[in-house]
C-alpha atoms as a PDB file:
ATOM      1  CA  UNK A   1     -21.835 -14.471  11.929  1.00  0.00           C
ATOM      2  CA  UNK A   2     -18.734 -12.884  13.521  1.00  0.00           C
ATOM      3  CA  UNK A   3     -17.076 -15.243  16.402  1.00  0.00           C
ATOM      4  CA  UNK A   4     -16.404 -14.458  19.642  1.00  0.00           C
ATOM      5  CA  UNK A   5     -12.712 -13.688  18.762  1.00  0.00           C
ATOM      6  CA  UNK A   6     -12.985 -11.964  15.944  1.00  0.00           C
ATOM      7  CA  UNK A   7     -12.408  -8.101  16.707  1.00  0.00           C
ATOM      8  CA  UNK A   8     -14.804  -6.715  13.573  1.00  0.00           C
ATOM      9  CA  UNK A   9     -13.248  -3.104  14.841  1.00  0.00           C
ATOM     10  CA  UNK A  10     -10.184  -4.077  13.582  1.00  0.00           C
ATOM     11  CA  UNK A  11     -11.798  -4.821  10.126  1.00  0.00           C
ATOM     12  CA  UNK A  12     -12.919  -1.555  10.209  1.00  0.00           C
ATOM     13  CA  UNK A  13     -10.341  -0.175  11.120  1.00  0.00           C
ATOM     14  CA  UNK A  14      -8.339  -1.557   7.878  1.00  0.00           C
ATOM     15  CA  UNK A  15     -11.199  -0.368   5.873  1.00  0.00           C
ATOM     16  CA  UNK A  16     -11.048   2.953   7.134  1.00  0.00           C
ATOM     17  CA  UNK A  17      -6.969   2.681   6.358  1.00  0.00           C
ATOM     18  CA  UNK A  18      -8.239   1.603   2.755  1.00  0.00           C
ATOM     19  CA  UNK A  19     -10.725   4.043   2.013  1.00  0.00           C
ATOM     20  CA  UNK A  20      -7.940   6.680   3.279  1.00  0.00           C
ATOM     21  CA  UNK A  21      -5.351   5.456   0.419  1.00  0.00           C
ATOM     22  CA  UNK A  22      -8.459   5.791  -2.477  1.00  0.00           C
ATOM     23  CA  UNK A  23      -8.515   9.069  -1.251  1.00  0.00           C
ATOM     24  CA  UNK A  24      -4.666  10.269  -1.419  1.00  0.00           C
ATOM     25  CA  UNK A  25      -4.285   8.566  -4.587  1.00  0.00           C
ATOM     26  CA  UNK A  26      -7.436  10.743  -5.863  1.00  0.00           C
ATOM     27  CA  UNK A  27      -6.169  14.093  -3.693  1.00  0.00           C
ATOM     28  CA  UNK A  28      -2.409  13.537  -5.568  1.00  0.00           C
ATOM     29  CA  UNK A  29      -4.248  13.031  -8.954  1.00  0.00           C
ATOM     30  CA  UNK A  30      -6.646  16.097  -8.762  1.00  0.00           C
ATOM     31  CA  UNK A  31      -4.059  18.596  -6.680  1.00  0.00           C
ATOM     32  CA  UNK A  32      -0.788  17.211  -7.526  1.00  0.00           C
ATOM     33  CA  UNK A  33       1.465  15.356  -4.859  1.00  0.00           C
ATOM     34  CA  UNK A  34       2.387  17.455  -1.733  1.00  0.00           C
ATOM     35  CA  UNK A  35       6.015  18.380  -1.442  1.00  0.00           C
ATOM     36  CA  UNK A  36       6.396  18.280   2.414  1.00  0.00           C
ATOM     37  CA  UNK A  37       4.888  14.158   1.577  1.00  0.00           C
ATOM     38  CA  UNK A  38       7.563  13.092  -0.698  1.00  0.00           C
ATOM     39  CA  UNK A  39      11.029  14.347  -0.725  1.00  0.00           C
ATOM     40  CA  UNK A  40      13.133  15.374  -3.381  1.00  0.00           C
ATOM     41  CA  UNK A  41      16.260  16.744  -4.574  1.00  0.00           C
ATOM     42  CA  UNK A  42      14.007  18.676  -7.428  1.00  0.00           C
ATOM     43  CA  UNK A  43      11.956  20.497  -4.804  1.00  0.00           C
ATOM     44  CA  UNK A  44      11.125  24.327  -5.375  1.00  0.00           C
ATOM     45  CA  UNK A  45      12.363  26.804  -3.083  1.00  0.00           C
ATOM     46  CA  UNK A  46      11.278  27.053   0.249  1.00  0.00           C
ATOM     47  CA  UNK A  47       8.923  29.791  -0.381  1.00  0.00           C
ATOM     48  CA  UNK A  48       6.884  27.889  -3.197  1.00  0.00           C
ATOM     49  CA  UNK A  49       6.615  24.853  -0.468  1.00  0.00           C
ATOM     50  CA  UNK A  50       4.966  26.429   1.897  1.00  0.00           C
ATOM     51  CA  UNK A  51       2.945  28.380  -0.584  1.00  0.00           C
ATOM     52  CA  UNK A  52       1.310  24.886  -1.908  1.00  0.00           C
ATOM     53  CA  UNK A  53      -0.160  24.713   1.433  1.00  0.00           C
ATOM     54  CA  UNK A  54      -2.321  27.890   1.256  1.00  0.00           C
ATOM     55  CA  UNK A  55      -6.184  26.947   0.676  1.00  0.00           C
ATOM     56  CA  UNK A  56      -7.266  26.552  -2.472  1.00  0.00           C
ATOM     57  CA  UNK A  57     -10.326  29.300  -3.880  1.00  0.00           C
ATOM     58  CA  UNK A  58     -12.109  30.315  -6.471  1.00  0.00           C
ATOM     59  CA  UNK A  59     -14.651  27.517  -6.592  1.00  0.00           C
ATOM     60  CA  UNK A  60     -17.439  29.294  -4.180  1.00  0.00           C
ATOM     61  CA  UNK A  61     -19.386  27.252  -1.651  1.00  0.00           C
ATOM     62  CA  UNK A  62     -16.742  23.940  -2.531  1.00  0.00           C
ATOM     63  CA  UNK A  63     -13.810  25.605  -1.209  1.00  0.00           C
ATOM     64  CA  UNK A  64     -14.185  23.992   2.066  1.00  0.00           C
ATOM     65  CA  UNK A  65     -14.895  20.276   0.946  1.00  0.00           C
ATOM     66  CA  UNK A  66     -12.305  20.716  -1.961  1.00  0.00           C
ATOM     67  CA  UNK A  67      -9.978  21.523   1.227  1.00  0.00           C
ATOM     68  CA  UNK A  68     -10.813  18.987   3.164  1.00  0.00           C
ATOM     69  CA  UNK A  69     -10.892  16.255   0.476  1.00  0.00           C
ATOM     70  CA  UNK A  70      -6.602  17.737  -0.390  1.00  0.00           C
ATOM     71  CA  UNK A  71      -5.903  17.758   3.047  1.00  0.00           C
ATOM     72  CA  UNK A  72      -7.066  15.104   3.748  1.00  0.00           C
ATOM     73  CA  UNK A  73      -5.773  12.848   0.707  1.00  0.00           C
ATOM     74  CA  UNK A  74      -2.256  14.752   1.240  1.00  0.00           C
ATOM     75  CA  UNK A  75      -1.731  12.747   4.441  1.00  0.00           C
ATOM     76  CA  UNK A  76      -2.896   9.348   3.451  1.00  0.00           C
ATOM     77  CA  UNK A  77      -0.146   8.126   3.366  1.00  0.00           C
ATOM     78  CA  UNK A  78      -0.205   7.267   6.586  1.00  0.00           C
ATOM     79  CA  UNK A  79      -3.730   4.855   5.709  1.00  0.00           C
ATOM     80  CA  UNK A  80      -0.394   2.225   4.659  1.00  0.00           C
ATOM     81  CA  UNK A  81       1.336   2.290   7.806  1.00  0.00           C
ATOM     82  CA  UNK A  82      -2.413   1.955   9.673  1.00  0.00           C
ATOM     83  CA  UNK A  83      -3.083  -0.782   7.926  1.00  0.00           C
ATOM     84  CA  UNK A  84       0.065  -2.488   8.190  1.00  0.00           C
ATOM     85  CA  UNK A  85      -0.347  -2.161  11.943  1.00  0.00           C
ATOM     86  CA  UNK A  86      -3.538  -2.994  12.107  1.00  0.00           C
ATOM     87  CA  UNK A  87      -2.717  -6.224   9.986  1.00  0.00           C
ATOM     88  CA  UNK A  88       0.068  -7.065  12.143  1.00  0.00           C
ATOM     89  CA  UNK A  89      -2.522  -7.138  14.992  1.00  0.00           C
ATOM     90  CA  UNK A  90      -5.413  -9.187  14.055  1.00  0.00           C
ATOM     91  CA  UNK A  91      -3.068 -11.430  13.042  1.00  0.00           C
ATOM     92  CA  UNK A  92      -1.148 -11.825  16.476  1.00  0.00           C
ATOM     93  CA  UNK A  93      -4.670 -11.317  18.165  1.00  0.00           C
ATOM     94  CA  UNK A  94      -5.612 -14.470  16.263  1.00  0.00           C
ATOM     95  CA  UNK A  95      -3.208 -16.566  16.847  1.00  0.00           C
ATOM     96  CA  UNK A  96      -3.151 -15.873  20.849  1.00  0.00           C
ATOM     97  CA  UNK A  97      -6.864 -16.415  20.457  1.00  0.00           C
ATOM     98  CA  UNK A  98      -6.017 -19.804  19.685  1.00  0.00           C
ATOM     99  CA  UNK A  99      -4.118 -20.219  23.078  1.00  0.00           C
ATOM    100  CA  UNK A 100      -1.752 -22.397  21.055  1.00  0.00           C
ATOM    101  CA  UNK A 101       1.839 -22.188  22.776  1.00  0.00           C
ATOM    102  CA  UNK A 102       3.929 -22.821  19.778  1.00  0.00           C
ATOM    103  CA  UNK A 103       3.093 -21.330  16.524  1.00  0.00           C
ATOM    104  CA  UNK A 104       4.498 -23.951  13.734  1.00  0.00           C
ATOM    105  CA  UNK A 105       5.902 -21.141  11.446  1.00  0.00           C
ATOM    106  CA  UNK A 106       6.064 -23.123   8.193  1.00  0.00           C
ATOM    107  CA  UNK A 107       2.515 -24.225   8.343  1.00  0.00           C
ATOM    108  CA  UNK A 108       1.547 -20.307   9.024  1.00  0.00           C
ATOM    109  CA  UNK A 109       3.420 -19.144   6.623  1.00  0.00           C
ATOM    110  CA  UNK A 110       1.902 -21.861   3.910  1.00  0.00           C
ATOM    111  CA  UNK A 111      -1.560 -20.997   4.891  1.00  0.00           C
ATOM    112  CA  UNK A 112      -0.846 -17.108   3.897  1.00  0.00           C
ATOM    113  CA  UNK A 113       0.419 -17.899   0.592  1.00  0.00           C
ATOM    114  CA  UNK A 114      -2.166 -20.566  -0.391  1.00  0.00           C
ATOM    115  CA  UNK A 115      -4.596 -17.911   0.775  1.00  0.00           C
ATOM    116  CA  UNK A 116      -3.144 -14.555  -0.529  1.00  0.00           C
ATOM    117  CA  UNK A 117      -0.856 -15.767  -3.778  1.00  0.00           C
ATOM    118  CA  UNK A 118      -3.880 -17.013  -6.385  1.00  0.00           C
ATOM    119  CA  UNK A 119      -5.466 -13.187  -5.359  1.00  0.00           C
ATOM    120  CA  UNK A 120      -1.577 -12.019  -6.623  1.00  0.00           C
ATOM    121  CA  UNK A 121      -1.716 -14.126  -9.369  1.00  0.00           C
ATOM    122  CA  UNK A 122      -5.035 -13.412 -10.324  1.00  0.00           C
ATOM    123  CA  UNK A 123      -4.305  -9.723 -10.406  1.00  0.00           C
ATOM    124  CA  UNK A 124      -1.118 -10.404 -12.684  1.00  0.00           C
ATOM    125  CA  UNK A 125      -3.222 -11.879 -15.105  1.00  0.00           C
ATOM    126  CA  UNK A 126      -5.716  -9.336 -15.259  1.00  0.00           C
ATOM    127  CA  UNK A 127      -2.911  -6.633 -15.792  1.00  0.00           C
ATOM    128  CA  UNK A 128      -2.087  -8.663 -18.525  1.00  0.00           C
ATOM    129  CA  UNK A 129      -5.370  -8.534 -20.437  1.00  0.00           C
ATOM    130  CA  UNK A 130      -5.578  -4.778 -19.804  1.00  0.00           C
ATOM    131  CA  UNK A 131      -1.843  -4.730 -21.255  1.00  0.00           C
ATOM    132  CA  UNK A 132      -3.139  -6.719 -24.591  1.00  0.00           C
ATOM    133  CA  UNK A 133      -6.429  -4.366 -24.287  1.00  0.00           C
ATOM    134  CA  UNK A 134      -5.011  -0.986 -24.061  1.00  0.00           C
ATOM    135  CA  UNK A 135      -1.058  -1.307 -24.604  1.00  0.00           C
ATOM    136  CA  UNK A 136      -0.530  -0.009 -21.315  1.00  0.00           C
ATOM    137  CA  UNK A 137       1.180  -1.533 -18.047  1.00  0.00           C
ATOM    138  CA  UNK A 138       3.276  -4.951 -17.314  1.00  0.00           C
ATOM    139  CA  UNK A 139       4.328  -6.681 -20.444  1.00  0.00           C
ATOM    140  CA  UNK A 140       4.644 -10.339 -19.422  1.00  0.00           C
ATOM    141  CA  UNK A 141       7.808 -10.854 -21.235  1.00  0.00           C
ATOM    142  CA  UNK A 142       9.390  -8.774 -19.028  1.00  0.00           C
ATOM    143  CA  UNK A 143      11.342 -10.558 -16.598  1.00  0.00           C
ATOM    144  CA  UNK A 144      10.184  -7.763 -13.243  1.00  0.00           C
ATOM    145  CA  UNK A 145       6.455  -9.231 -14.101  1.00  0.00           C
ATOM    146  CA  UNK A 146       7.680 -12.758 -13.791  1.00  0.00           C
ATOM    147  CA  UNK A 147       9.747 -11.168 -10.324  1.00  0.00           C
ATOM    148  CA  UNK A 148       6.637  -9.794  -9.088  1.00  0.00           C
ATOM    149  CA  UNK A 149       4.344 -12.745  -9.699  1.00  0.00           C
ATOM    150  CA  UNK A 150       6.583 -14.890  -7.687  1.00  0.00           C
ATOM    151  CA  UNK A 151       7.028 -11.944  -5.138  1.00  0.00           C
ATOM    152  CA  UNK A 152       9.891 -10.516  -5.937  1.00  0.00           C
ATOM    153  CA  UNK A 153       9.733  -7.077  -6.742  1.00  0.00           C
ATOM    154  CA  UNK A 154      12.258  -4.192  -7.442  1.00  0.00           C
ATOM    155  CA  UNK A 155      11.886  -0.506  -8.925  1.00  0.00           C
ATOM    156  CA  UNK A 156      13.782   1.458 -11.188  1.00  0.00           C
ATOM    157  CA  UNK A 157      16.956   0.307 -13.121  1.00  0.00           C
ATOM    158  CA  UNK A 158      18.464   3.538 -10.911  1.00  0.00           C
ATOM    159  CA  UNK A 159      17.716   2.266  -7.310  1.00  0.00           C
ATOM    160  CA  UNK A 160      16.716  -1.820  -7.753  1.00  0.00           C
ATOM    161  CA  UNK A 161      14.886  -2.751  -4.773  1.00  0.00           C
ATOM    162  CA  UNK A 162      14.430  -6.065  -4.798  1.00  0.00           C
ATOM    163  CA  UNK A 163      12.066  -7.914  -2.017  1.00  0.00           C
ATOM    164  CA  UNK A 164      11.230 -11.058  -0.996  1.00  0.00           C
ATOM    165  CA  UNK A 165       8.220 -10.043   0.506  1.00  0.00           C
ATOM    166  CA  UNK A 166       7.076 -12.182   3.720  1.00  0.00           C
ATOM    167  CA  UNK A 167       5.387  -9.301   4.421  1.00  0.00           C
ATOM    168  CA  UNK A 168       2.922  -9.225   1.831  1.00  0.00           C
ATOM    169  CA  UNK A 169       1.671 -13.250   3.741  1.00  0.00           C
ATOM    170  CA  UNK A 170       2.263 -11.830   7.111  1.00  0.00           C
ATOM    171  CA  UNK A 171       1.412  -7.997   7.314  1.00  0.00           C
ATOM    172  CA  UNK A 172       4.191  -7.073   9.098  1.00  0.00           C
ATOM    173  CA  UNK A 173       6.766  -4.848   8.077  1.00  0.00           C
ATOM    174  CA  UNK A 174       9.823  -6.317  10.138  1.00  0.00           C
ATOM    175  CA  UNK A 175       9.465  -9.202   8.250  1.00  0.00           C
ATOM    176  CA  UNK A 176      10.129  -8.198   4.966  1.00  0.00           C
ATOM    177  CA  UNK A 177      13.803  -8.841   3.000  1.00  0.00           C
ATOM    178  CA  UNK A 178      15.277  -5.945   0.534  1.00  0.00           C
ATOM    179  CA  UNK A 179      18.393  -5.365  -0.610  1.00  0.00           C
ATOM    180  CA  UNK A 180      19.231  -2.180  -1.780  1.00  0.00           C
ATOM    181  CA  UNK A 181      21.540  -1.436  -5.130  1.00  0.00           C
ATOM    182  CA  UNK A 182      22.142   2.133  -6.164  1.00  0.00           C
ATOM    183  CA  UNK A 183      23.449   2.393  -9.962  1.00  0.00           C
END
């Protein structure tokens, strides 16, 4: 049964947000990543840009919902950023549901991880088996898995980002640590 404070729309809200980044993930893999969604120093000229965003044809009566579904994919992107916000709210919402005064910030912050970090873990361990399974993904001995399953993650050996993400227990973006190296 929901309670009184709970706001279910903002449940929905991050489903909606979720459902939206299954669907740009599909869009990129099926149509190929947008170039006016993620910059680059490789990008075609001008011309072949704006020519990616012509309607795809040739497929009859599923023109229009093979449209829709690229379109529509292209700019989910912005499903992260929704449900970032929308994170960010339910969470203050709660907490100013409790009428409490004084949030104790250690004990909030313990809660998150003992509620979010065997989820992390959990999902570590499965990319594991489907590494010993299939050969592909993390390789445990690699010391970026080890990073990442304490919360530390970076990228490339190019651009390192490395993050001690608070914002992965707390949903909000202004609370998350990176430092930036360029090789």
């Amino acid at each position: 049964m929901t309670s009184p404070q709970r706001q279910t729309w903002i449940d929905l809200l991050k489903g909606g947000a979720i459902l939206w980044i299954l669907v740009n993930h599909a869009a990129e893999a099926v149509f190929g990543s947008p170039y006016f969604g993620n910059p680059s120093a490789a990008w075609p000229p001008l011309s072949e840009r704006v020519a990616q965003l012509a309607p795809v044809s040739g497929w009859g009566w599923f023109d229009i919902p093979a449209n829709l579904f690229r379109y529509t994919g292209w700019v989910g992107d912005q499903g992260v950023q929704l449900f970032i916000v929308a994170s960010g709210f339910g969470l203050t919402w709660s907490l100013l549901a409790k009428g409490a005064d004084h949030v104790d910030g250690k004990a909030f912050f313990l809660r998150r991880a003992a509620r979010l970090m065997p989820l992390w873990w959990g999902a570590h361990l499965a990319f594991c088996v489907v590494r010993w399974l299939t050969g592909v993904g993390p390789f445990p001995t690699d010391g970026a898995f080890w990073a990442s399953f304490v919360g530390i993650r970076w990228s490339s050996s190019q651009s390192m980002t490395a993050c001690l993400s608070s914002a992965r227990l707390t949903g909000t973006p202004s609370s998350e640590l990176c430092v930036h190296e360029r090789a």
